[in-house]
N, C-alpha and C. Protein backbone atom coordinates (compact mmCIF):
# COMPACT_ATOMS: atom_id res chain seq x y z
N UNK A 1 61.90 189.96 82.29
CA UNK A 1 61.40 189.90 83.65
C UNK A 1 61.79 191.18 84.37
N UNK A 2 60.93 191.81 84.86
CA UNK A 2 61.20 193.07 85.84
C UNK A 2 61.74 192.92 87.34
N UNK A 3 62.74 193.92 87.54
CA UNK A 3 63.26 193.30 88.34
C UNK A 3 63.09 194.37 89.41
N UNK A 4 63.13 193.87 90.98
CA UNK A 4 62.28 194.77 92.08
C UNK A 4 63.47 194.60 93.01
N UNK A 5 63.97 196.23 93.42
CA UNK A 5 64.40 195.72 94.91
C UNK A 5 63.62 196.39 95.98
N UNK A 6 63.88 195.37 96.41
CA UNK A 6 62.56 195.24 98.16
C UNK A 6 63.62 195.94 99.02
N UNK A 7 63.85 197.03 100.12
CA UNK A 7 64.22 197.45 101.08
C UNK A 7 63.63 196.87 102.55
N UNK A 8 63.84 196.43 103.79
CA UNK A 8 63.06 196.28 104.84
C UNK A 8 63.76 195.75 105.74
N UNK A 9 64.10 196.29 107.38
CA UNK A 9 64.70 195.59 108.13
C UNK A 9 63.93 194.94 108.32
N UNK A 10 63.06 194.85 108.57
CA UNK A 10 61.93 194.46 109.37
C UNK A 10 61.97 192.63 108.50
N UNK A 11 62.47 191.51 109.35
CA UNK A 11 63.23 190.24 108.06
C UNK A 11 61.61 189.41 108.22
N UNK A 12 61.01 188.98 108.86
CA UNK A 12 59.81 188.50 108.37
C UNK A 12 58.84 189.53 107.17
N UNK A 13 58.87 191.02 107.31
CA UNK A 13 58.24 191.82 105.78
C UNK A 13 58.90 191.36 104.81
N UNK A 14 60.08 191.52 104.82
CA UNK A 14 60.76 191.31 103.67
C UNK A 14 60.89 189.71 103.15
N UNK A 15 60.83 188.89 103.92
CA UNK A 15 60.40 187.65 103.22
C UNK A 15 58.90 187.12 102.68
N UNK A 16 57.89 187.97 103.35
CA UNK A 16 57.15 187.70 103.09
C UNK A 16 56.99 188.14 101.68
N UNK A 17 57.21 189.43 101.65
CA UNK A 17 57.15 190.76 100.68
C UNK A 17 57.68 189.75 99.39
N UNK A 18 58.90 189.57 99.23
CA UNK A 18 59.93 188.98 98.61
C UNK A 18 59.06 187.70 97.88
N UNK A 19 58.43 186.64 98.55
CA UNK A 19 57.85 185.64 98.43
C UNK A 19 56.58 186.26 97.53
N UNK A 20 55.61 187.46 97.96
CA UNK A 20 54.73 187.80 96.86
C UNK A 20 55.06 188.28 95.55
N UNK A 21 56.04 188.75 95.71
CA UNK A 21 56.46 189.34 94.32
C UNK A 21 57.31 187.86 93.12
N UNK A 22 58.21 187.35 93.96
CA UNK A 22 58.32 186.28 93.19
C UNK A 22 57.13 185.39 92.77
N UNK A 23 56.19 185.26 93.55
CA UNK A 23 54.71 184.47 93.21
C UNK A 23 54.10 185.10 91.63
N UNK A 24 54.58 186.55 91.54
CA UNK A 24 54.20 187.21 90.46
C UNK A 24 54.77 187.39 89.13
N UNK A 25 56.42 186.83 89.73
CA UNK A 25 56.57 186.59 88.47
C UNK A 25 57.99 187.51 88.43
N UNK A 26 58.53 188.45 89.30
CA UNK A 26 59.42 189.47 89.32
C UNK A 26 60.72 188.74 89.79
N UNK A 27 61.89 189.07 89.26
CA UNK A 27 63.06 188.98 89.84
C UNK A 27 63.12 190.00 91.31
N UNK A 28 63.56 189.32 92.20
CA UNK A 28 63.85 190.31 93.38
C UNK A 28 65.19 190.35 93.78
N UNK A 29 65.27 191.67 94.69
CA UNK A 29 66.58 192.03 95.30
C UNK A 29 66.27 192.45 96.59
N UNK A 30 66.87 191.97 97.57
CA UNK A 30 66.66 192.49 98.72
C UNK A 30 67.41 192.89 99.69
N UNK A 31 67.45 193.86 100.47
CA UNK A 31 68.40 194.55 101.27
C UNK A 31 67.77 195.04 102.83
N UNK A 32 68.57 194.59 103.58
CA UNK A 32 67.50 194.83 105.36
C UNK A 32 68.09 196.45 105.42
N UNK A 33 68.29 197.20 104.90
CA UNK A 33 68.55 198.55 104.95
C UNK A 33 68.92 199.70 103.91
N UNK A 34 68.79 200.99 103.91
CA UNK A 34 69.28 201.60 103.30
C UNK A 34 69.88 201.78 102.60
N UNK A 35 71.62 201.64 103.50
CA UNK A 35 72.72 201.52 102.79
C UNK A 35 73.21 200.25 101.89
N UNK A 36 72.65 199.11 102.53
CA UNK A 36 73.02 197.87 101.37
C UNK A 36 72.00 198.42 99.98
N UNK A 37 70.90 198.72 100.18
CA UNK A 37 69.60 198.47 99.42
C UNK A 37 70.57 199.47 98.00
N UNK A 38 71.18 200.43 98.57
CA UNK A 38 71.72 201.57 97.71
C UNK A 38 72.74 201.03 97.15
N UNK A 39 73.80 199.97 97.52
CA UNK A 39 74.89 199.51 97.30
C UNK A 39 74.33 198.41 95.91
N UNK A 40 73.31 197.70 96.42
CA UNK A 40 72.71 196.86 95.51
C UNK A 40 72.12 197.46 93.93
N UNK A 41 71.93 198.48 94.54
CA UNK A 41 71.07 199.15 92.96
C UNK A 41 72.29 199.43 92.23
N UNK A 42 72.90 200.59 92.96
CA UNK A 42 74.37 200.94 92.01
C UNK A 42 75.09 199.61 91.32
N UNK A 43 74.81 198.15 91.89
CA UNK A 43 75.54 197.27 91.21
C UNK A 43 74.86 196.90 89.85
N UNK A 44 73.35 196.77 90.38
CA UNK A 44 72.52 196.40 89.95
C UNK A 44 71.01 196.62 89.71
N UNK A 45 70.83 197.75 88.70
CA UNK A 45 69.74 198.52 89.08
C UNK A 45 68.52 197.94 88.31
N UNK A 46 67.58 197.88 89.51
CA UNK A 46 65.96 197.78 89.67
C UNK A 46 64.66 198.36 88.51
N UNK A 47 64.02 198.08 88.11
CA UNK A 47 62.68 198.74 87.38
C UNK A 47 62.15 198.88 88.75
N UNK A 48 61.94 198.84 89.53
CA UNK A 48 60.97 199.96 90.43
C UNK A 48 61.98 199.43 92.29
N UNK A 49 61.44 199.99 93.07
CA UNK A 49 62.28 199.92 94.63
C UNK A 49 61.67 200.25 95.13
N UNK A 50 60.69 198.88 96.47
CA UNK A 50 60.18 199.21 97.06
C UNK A 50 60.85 199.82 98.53
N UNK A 51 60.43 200.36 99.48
CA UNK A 51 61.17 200.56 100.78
C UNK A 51 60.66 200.73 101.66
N UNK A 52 61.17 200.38 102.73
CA UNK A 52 60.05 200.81 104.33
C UNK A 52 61.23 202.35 104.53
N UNK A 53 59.85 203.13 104.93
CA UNK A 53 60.57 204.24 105.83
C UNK A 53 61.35 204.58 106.78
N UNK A 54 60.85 203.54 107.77
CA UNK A 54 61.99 203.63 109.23
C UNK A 54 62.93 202.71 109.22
N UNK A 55 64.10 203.01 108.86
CA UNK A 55 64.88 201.71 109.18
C UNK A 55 66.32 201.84 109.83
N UNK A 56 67.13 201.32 110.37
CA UNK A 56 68.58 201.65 110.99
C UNK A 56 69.36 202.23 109.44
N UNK A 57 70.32 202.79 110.05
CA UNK A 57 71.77 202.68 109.12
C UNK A 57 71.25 203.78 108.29
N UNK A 58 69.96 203.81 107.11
CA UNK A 58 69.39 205.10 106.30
C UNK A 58 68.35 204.36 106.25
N UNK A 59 67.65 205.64 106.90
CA UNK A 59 65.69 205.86 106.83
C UNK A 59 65.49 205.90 105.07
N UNK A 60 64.09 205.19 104.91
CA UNK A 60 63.47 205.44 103.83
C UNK A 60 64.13 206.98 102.96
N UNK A 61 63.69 208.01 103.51
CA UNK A 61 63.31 209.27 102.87
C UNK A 61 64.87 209.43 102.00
N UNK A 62 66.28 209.58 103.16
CA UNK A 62 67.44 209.23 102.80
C UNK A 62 67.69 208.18 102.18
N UNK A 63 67.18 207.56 101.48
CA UNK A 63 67.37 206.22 100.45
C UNK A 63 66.95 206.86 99.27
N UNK A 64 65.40 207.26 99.67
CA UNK A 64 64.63 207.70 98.14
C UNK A 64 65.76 208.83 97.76
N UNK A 65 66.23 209.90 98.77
CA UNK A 65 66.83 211.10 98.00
C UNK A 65 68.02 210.20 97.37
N UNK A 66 68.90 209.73 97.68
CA UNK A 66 69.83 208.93 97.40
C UNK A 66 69.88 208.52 95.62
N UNK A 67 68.41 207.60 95.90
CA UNK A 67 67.74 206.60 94.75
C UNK A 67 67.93 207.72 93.20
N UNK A 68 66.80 208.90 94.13
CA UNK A 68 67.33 209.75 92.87
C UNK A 68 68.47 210.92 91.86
N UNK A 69 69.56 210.53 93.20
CA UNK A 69 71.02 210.90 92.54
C UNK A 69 71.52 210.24 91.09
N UNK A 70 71.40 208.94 91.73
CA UNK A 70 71.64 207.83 90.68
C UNK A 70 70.93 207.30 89.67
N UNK A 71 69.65 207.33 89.71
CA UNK A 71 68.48 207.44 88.85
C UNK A 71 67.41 208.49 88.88
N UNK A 72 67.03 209.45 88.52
CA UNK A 72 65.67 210.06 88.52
C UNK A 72 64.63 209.66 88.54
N UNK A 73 64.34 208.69 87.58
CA UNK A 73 63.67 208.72 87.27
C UNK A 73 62.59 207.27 87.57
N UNK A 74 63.32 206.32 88.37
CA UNK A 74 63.19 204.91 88.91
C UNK A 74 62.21 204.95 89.99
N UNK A 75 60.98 204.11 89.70
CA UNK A 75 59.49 204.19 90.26
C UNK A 75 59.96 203.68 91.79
N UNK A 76 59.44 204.71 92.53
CA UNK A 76 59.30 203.96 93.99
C UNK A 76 58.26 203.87 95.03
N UNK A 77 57.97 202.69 95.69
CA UNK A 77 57.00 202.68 96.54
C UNK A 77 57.33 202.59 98.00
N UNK A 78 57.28 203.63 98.73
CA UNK A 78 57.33 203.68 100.29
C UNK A 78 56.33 203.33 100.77
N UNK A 79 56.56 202.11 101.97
CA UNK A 79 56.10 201.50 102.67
C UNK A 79 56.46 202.03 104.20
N UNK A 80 55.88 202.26 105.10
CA UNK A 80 55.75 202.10 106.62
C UNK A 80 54.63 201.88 107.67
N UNK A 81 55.10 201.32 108.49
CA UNK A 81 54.53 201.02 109.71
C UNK A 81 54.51 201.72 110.96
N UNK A 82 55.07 202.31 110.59
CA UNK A 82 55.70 204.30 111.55
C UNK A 82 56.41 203.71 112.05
N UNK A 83 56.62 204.52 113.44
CA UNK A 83 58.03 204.23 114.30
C UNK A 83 57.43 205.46 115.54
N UNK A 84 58.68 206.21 115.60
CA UNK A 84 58.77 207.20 116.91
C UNK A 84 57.58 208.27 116.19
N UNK A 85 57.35 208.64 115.02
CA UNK A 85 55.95 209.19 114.90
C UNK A 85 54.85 208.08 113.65
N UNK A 86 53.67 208.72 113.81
CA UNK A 86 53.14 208.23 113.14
C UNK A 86 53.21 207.84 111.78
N UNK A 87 52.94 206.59 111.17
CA UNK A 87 53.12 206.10 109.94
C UNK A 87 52.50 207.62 108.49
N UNK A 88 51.43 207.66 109.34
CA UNK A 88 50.99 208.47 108.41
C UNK A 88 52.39 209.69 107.82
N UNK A 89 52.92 210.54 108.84
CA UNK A 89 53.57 211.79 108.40
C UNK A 89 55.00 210.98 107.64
N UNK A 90 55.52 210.20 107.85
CA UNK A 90 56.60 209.39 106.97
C UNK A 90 55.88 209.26 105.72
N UNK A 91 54.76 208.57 105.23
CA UNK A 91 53.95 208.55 103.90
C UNK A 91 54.36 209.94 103.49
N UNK A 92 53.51 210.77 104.00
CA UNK A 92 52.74 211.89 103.61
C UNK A 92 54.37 212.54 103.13
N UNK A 93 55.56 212.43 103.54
CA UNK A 93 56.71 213.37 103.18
C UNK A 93 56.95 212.27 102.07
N UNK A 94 57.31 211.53 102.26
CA UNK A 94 57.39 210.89 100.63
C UNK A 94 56.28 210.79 99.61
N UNK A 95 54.96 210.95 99.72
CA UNK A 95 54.19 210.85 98.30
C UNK A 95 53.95 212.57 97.92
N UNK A 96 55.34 213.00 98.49
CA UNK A 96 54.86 214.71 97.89
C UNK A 96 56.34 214.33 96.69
N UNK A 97 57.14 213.18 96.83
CA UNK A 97 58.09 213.09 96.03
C UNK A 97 57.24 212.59 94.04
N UNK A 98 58.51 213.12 93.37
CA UNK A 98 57.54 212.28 92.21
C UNK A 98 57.51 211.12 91.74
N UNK A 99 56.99 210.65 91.13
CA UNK A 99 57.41 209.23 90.96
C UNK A 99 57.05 208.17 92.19
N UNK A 100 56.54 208.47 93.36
CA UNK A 100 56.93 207.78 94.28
C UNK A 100 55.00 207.58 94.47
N UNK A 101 55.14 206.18 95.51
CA UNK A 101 53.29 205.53 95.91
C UNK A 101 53.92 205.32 97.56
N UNK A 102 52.76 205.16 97.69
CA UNK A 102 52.55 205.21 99.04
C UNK A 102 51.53 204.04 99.78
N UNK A 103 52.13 203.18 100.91
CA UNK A 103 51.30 202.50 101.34
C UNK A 103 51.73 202.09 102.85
N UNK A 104 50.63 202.35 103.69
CA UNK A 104 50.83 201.84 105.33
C UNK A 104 50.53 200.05 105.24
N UNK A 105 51.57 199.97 106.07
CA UNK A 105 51.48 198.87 106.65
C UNK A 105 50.33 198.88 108.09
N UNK A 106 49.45 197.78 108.24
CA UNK A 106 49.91 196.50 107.32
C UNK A 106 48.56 196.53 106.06
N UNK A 107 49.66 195.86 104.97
CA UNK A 107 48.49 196.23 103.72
C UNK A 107 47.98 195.25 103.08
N UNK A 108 46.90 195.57 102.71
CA UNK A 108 46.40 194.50 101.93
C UNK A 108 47.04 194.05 100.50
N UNK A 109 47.52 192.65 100.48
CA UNK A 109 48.33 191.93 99.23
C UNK A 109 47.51 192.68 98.10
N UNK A 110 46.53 192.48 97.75
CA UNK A 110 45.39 192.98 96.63
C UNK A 110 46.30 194.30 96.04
N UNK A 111 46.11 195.27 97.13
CA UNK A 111 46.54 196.93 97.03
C UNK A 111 47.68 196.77 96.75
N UNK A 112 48.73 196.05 96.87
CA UNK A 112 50.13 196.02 96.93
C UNK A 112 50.35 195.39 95.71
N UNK A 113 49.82 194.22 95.10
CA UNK A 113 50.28 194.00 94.14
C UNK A 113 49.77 194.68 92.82
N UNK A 114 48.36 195.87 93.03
CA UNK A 114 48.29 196.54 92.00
C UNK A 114 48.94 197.34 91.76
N UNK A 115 49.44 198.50 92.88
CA UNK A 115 50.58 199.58 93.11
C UNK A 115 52.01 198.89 92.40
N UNK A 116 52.22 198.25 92.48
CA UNK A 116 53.39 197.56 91.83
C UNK A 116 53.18 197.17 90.81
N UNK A 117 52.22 196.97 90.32
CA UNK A 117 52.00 196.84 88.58
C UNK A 117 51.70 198.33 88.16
N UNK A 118 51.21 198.93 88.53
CA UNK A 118 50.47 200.44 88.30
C UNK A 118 52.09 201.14 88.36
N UNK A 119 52.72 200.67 88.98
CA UNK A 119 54.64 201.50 88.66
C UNK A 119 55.37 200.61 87.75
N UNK A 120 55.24 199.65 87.33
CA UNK A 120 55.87 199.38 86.73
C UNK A 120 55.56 199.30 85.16
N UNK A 121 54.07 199.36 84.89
CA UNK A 121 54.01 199.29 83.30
C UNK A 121 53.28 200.89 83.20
């Protein structure tokens, strides 16, 4: 079973989020921020990590650089809904990373659960 950690303060995304992926079949992990989300992998590391961009404590971008101290090479999908700028320029600085997908909120389940199969096999 592949196992996913979900990043998201945002606690209704992340349950929802959480709830589709288990529907699919994935072990999940979940963390309302950055710094837990990072604490969690190092215990216990993920086949792919999804994340929202804006969040307290460490923003998306500072997670992903983080993500790839400790792994290189571990598939990730940034998620946002923007914040103080637009959703778009948060995407756009993370899908210049490698390895990494990209998707604005709010998204369609369809798109989301192919992007997450499309990283993980």
């Amino acid at each position: 079973m592949k196992k996913i950690l979900l990043i998201d303060d945002e606690e209704l995304t992340l349950i929802f989020l959480q709830k589709v992926l288990l529907e699919e079949g994935y072990d999940v992990i979940v963390a309302s921020d950055g710094e837990s989300g990072l604490e969690k992998f190092r215990e216990n590391p993920a086949d792919l990590v999804i994340t929202d961009m804006v969040m307290p404590v460490k923003d998306g971008l500072s997670t992903i650089l983080e993500l790839r101290q400790i792994n290189e090479n571990v598939p990730i999908v940034a998620i946002s809904g923007g914040g103080a700028i637009a959703k778009e320029r948060y995407l756009a600085v993370a899908s210049t990373l490698e390895n990494v997908r990209t998707l604005a909120k709010p998204m369609k389940m369809a798109e989301f659960r192919k992007v997450v199969r499309e990283m993980l096999y």
